[in-house]
PDB file of N, CA and C in Angstrom:
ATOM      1  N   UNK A   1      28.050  68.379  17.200  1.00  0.00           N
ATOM      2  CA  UNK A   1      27.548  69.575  16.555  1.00  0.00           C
ATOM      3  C   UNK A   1      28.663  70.171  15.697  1.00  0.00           C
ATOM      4  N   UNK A   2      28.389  70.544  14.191  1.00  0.00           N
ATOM      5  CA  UNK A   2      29.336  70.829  13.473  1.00  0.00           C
ATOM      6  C   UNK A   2      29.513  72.818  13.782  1.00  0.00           C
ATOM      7  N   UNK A   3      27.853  73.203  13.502  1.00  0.00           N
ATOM      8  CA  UNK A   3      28.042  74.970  13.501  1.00  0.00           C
ATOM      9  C   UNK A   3      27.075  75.046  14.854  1.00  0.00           C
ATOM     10  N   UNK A   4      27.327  76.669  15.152  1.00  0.00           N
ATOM     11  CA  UNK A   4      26.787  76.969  16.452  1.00  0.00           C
ATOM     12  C   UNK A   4      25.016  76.734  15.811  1.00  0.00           C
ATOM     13  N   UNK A   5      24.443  77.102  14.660  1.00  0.00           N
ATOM     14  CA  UNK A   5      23.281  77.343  14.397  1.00  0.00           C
ATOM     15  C   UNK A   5      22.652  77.036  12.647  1.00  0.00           C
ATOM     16  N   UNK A   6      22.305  76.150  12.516  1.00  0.00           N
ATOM     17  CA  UNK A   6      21.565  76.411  10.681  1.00  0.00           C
ATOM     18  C   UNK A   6      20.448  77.137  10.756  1.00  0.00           C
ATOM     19  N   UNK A   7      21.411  78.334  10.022  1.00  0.00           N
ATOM     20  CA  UNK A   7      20.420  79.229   8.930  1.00  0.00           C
ATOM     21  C   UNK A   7      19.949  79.522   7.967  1.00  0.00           C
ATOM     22  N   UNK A   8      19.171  80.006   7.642  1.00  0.00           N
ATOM     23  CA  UNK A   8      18.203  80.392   6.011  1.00  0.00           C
ATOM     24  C   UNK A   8      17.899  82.109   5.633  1.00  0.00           C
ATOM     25  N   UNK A   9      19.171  82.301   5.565  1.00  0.00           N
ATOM     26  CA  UNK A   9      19.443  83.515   4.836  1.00  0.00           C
ATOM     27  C   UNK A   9      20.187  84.561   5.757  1.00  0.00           C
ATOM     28  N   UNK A  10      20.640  85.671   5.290  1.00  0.00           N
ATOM     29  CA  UNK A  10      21.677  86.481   5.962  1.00  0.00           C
ATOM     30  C   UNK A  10      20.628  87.447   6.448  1.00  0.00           C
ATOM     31  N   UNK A  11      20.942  87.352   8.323  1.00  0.00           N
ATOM     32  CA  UNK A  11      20.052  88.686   9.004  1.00  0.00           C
ATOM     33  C   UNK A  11      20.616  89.865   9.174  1.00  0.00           C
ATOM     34  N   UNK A  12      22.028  90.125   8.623  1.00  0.00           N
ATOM     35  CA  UNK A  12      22.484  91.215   8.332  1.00  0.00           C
ATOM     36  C   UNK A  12      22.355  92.176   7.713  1.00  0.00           C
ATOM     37  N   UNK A  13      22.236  93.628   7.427  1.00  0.00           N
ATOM     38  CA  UNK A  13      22.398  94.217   6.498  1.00  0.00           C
ATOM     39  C   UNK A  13      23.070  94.108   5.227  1.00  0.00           C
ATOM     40  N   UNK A  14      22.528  94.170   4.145  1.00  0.00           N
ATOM     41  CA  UNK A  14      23.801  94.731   2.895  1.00  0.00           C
ATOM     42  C   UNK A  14      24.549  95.103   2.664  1.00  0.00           C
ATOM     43  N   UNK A  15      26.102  94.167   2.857  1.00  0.00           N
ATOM     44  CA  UNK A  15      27.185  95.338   2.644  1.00  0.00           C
ATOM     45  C   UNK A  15      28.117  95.643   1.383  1.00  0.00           C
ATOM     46  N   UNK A  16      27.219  95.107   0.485  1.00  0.00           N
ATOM     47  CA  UNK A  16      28.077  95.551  -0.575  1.00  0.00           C
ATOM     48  C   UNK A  16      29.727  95.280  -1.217  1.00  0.00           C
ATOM     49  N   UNK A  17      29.879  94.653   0.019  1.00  0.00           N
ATOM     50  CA  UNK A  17      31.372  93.726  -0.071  1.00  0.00           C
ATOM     51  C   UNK A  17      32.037  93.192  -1.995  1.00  0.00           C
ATOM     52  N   UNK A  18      32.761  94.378  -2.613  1.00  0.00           N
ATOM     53  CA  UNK A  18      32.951  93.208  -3.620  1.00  0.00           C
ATOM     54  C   UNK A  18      34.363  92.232  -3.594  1.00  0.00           C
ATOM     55  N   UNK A  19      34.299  91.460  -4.460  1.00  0.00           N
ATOM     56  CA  UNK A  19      35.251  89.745  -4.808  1.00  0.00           C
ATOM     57  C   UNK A  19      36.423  90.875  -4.345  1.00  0.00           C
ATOM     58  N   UNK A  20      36.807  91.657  -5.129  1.00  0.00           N
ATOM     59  CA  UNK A  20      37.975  92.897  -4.797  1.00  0.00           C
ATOM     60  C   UNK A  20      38.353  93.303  -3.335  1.00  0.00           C
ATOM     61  N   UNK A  21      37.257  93.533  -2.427  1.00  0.00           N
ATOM     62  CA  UNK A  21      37.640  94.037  -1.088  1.00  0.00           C
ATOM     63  C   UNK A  21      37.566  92.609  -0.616  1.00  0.00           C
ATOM     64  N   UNK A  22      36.913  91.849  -0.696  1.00  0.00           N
ATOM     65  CA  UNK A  22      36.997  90.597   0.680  1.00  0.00           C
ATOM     66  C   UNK A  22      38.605  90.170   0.029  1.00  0.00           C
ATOM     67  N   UNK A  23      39.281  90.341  -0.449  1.00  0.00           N
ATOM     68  CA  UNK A  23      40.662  90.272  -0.985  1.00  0.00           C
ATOM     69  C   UNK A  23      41.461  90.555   0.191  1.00  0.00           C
ATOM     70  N   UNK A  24      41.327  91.701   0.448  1.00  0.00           N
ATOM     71  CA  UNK A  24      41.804  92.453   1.806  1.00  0.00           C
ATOM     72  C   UNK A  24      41.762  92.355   2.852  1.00  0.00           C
ATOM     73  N   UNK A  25      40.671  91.479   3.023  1.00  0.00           N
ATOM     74  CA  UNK A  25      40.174  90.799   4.351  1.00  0.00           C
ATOM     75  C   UNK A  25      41.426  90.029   4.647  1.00  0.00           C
ATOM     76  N   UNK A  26      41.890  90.156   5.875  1.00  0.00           N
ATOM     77  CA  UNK A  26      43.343  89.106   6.219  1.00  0.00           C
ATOM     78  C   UNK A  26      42.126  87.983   6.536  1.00  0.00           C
ATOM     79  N   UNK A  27      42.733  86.604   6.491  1.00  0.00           N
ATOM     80  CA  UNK A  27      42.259  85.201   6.734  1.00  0.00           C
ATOM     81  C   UNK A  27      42.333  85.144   7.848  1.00  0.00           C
ATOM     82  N   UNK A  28      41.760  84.569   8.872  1.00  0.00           N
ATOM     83  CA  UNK A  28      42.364  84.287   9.711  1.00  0.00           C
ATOM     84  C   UNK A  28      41.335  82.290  10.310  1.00  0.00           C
ATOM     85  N   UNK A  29      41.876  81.917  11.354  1.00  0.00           N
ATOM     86  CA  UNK A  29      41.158  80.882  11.759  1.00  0.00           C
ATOM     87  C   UNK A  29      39.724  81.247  12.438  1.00  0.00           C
ATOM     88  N   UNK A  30      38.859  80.641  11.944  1.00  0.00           N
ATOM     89  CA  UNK A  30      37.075  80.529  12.686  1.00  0.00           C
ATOM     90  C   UNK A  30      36.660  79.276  13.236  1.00  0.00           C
ATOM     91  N   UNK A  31      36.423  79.356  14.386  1.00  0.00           N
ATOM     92  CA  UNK A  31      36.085  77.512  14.732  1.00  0.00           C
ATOM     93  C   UNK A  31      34.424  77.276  14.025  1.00  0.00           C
ATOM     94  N   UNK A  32      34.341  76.027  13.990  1.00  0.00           N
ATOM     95  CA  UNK A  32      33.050  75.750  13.123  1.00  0.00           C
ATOM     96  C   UNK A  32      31.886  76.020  13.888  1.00  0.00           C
ATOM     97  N   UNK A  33      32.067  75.700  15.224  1.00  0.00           N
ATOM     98  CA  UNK A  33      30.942  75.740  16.174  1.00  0.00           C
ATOM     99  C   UNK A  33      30.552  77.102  16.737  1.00  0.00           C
ATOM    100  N   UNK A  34      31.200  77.930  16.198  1.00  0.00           N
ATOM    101  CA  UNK A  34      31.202  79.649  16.646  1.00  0.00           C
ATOM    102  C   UNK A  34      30.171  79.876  15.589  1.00  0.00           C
ATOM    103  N   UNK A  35      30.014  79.391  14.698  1.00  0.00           N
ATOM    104  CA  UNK A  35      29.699  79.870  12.963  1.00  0.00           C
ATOM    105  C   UNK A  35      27.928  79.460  12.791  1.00  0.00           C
ATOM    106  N   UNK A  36      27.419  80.803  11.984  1.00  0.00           N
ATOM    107  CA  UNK A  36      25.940  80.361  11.626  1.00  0.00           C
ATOM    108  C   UNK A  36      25.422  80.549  10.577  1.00  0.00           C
ATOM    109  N   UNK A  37      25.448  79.038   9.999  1.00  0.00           N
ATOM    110  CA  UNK A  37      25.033  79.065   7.989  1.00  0.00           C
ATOM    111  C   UNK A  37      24.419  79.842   8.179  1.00  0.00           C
ATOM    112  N   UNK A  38      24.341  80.789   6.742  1.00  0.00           N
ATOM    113  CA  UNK A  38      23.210  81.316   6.151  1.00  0.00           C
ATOM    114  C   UNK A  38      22.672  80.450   5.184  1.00  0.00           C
ATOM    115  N   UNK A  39      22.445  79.435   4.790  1.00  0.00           N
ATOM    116  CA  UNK A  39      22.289  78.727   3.869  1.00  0.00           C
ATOM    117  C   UNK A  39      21.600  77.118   4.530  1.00  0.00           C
ATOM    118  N   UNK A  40      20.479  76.556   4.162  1.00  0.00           N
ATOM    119  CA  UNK A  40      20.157  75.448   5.242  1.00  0.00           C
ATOM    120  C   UNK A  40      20.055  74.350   4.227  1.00  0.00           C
ATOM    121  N   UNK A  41      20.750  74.330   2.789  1.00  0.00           N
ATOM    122  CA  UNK A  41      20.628  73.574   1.488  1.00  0.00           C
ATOM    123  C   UNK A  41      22.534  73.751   1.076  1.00  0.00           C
ATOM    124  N   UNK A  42      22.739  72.579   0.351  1.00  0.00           N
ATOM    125  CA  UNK A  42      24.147  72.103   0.002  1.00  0.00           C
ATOM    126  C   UNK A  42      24.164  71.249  -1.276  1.00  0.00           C
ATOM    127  N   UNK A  43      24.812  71.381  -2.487  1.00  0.00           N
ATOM    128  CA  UNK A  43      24.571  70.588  -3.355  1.00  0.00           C
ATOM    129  C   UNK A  43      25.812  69.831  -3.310  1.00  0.00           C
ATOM    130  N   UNK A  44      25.182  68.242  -3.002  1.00  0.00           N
ATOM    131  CA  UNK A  44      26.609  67.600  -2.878  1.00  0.00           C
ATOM    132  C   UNK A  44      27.975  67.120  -3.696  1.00  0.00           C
ATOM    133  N   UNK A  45      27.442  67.281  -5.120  1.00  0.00           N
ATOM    134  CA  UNK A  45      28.506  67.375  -6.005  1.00  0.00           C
ATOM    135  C   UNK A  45      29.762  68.336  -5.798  1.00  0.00           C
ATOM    136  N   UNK A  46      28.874  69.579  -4.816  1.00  0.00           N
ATOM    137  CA  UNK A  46      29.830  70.557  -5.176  1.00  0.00           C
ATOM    138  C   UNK A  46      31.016  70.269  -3.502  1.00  0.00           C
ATOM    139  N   UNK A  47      30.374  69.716  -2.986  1.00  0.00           N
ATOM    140  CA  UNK A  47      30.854  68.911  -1.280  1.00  0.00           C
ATOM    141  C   UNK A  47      31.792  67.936  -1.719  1.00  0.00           C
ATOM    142  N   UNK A  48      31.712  67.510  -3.167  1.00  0.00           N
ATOM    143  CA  UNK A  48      32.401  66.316  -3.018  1.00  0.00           C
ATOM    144  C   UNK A  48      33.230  66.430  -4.627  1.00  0.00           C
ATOM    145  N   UNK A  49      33.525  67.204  -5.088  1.00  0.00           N
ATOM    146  CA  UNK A  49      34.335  68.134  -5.952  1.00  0.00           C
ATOM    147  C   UNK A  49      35.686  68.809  -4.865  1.00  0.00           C
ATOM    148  N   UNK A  50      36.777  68.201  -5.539  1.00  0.00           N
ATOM    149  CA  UNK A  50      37.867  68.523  -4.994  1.00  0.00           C
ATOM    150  C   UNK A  50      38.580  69.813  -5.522  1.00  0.00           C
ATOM    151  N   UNK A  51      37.897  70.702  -7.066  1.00  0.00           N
ATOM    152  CA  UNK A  51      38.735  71.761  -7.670  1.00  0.00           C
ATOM    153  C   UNK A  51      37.471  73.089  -7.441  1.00  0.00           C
ATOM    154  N   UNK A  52      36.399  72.372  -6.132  1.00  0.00           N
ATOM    155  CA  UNK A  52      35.236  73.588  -6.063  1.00  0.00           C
ATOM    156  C   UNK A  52      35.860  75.332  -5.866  1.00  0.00           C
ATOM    157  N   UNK A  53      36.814  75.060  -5.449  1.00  0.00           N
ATOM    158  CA  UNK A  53      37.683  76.977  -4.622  1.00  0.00           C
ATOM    159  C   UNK A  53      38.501  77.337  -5.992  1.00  0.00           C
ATOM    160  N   UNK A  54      38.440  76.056  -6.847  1.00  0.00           N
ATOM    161  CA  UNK A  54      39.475  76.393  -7.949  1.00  0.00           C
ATOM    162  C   UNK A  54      39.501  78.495  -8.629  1.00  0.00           C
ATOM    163  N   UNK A  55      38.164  78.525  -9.111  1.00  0.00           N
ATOM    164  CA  UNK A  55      37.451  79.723  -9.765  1.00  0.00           C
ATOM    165  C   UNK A  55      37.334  80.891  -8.461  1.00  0.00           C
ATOM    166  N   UNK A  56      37.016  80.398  -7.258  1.00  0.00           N
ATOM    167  CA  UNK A  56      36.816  81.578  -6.185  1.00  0.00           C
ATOM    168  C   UNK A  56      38.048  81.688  -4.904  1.00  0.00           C
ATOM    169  N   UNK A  57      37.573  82.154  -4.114  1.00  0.00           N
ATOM    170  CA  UNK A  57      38.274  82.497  -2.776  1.00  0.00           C
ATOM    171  C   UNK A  57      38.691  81.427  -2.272  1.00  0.00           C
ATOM    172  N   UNK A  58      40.385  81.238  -1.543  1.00  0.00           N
ATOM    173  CA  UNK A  58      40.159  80.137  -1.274  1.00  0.00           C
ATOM    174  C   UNK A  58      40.055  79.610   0.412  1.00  0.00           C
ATOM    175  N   UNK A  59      39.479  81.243   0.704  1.00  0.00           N
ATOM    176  CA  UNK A  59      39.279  81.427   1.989  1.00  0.00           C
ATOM    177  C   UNK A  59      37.697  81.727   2.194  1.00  0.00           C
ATOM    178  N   UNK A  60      36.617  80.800   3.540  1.00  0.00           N
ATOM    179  CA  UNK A  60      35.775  81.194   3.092  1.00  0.00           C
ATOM    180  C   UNK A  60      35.133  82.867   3.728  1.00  0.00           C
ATOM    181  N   UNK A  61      34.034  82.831   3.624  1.00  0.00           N
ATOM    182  CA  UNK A  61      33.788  84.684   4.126  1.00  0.00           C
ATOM    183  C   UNK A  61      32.584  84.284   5.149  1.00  0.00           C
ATOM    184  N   UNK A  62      32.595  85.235   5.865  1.00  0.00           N
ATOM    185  CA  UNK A  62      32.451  85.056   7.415  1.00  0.00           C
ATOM    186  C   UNK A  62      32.183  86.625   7.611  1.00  0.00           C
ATOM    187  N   UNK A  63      30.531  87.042   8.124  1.00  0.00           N
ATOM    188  CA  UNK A  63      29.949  88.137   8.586  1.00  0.00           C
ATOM    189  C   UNK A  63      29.960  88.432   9.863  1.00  0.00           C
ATOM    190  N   UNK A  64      30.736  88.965  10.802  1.00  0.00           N
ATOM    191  CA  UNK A  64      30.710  89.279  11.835  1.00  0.00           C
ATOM    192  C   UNK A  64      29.487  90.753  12.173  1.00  0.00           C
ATOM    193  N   UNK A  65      28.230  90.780  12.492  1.00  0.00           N
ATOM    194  CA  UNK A  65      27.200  91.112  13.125  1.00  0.00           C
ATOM    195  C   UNK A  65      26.449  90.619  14.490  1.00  0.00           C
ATOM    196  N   UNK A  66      26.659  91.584  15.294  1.00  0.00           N
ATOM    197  CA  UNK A  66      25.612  91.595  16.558  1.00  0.00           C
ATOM    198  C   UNK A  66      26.402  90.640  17.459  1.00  0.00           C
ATOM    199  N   UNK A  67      27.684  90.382  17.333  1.00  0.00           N
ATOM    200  CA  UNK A  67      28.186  89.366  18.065  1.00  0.00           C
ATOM    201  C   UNK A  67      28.598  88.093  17.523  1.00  0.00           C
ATOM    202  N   UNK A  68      27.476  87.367  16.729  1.00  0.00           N
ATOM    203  CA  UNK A  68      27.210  86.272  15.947  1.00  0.00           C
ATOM    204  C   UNK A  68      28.341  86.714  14.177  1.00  0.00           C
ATOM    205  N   UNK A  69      29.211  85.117  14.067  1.00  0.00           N
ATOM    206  CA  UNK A  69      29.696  84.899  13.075  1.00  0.00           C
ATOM    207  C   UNK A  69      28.753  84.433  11.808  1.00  0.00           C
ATOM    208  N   UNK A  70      28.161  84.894  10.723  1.00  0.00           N
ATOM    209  CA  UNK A  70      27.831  84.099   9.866  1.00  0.00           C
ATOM    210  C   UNK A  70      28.492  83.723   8.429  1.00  0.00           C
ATOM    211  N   UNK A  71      28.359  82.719   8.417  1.00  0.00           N
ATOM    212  CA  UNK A  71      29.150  81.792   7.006  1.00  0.00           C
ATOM    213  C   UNK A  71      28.547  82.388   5.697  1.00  0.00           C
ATOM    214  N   UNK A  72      28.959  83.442   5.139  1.00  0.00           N
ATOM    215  CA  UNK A  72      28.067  83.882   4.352  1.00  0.00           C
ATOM    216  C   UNK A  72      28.485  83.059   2.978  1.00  0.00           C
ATOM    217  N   UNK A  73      29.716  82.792   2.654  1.00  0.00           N
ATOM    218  CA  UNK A  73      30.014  81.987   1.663  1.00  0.00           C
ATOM    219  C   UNK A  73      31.139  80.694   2.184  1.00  0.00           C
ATOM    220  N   UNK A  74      30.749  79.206   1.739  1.00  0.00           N
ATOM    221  CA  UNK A  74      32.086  78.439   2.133  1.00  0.00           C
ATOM    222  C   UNK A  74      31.645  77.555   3.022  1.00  0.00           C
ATOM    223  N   UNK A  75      29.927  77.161   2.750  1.00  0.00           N
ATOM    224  CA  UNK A  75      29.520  76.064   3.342  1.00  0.00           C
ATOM    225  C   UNK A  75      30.077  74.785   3.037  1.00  0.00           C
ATOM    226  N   UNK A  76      30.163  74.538   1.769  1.00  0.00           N
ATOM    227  CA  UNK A  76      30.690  73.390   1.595  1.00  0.00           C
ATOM    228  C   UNK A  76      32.109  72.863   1.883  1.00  0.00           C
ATOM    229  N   UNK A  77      33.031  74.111   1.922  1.00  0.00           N
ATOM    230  CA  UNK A  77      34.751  73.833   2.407  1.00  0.00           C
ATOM    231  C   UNK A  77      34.231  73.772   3.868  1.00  0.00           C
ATOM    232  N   UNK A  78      33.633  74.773   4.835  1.00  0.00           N
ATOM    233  CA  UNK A  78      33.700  74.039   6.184  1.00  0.00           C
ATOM    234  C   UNK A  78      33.260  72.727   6.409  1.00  0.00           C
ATOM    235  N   UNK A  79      32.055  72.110   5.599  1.00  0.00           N
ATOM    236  CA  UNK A  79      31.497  70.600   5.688  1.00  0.00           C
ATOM    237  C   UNK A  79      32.963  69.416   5.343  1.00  0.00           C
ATOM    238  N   UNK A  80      33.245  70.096   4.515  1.00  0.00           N
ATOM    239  CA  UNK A  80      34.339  69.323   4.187  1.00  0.00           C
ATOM    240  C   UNK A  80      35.863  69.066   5.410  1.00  0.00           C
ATOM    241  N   UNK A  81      35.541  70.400   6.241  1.00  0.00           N
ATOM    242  CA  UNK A  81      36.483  70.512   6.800  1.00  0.00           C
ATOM    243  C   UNK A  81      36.070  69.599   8.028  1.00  0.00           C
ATOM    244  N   UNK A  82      34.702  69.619   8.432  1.00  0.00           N
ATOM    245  CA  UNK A  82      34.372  69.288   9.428  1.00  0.00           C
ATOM    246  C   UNK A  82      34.709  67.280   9.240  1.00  0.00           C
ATOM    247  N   UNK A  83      34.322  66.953   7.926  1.00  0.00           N
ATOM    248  CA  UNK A  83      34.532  65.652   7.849  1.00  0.00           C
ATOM    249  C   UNK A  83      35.620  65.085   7.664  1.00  0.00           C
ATOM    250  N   UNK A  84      36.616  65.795   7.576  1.00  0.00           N
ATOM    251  CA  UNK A  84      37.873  65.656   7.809  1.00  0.00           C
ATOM    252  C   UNK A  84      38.587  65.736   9.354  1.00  0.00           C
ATOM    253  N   UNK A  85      37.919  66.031  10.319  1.00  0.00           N
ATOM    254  CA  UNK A  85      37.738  66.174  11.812  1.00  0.00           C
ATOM    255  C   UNK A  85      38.235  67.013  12.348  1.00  0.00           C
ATOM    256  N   UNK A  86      38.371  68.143  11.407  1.00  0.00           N
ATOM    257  CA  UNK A  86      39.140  69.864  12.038  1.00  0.00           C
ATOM    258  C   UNK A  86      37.894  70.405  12.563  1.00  0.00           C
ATOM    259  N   UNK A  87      38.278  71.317  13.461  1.00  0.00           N
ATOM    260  CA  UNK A  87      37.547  71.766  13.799  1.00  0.00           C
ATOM    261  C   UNK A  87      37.356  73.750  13.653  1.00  0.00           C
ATOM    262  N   UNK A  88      38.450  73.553  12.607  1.00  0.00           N
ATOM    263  CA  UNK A  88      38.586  75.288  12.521  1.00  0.00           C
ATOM    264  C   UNK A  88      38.585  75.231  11.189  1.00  0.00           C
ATOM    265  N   UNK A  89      38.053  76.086  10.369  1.00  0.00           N
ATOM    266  CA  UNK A  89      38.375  76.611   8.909  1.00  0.00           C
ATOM    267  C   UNK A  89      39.012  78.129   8.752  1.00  0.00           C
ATOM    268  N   UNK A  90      40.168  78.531   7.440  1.00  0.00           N
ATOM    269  CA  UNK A  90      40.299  79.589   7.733  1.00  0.00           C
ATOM    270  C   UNK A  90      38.898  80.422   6.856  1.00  0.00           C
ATOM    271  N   UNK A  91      38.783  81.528   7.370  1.00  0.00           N
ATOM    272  CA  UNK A  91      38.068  82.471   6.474  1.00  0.00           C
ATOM    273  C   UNK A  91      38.737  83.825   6.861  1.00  0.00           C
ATOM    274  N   UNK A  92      37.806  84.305   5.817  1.00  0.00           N
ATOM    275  CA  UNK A  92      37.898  86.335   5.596  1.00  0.00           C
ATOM    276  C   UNK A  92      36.910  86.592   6.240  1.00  0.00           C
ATOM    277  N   UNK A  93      36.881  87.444   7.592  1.00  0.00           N
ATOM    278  CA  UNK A  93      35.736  87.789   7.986  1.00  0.00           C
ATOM    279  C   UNK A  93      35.464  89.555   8.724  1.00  0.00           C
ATOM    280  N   UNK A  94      34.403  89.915   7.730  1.00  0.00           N
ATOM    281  CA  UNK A  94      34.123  91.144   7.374  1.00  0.00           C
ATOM    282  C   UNK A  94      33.053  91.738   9.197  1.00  0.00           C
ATOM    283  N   UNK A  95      33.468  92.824   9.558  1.00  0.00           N
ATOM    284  CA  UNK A  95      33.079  93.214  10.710  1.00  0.00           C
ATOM    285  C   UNK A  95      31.994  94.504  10.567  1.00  0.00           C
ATOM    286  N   UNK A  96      30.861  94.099  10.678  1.00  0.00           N
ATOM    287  CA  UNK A  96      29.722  95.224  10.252  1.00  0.00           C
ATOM    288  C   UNK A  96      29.523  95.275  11.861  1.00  0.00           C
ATOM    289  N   UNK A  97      29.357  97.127  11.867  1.00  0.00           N
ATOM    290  CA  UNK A  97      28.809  97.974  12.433  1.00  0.00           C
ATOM    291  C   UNK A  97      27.183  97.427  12.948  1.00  0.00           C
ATOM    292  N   UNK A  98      26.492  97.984  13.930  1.00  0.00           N
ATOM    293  CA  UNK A  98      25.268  97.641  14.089  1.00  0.00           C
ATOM    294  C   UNK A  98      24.749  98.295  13.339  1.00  0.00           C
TER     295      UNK A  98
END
């Protein structure tokens, strides 16, 4: 098993998070199997593109709600990570209130 759960869309609230504040977010390590896509689709060019983080974050972002971690961006660097046989990726992960 790579993530704790595949999902299809974020059951979180809106937080408005911009590119600017998840900046601030310290990185830290997330194991993969703690983690629950929001996303249940992957385009594999972009899985198999080595300069994909080039333009964005190069940490991915990670919704902490209700207990549950979700992968809100950085499916494809954890897939990647996972096939590489790590079992942790770092991300930025943002801690919403209930």
């Amino acid at each position: 098993m790579i993530f704790k759960r595949v999902g299809d869309g974020r059951p979180y609230p809106e937080h408005g998070t911009t590119s600017q504040a998840w900046t601030r977010v310290p990185p830290r390590q997330v194991r993969l199997d703690n983690l629950v896509t929001t996303r249940d689709t992957l385009r594999l060019t972009s899985l198999l593109d080595e300069d994909s983080t080039y333009f964005g974050d190069l940490f991915a972002h990670v919704v902490k709600w209700r207990g549950e971690l979700y992968l809100e961006d950085g499916l494809h660097r954890a897939l990647r990570a996972a096939l590489q046989q790590r079992h942790v990726v770092h991300a930025r992960v943002l801690e919403l209130d209930d």
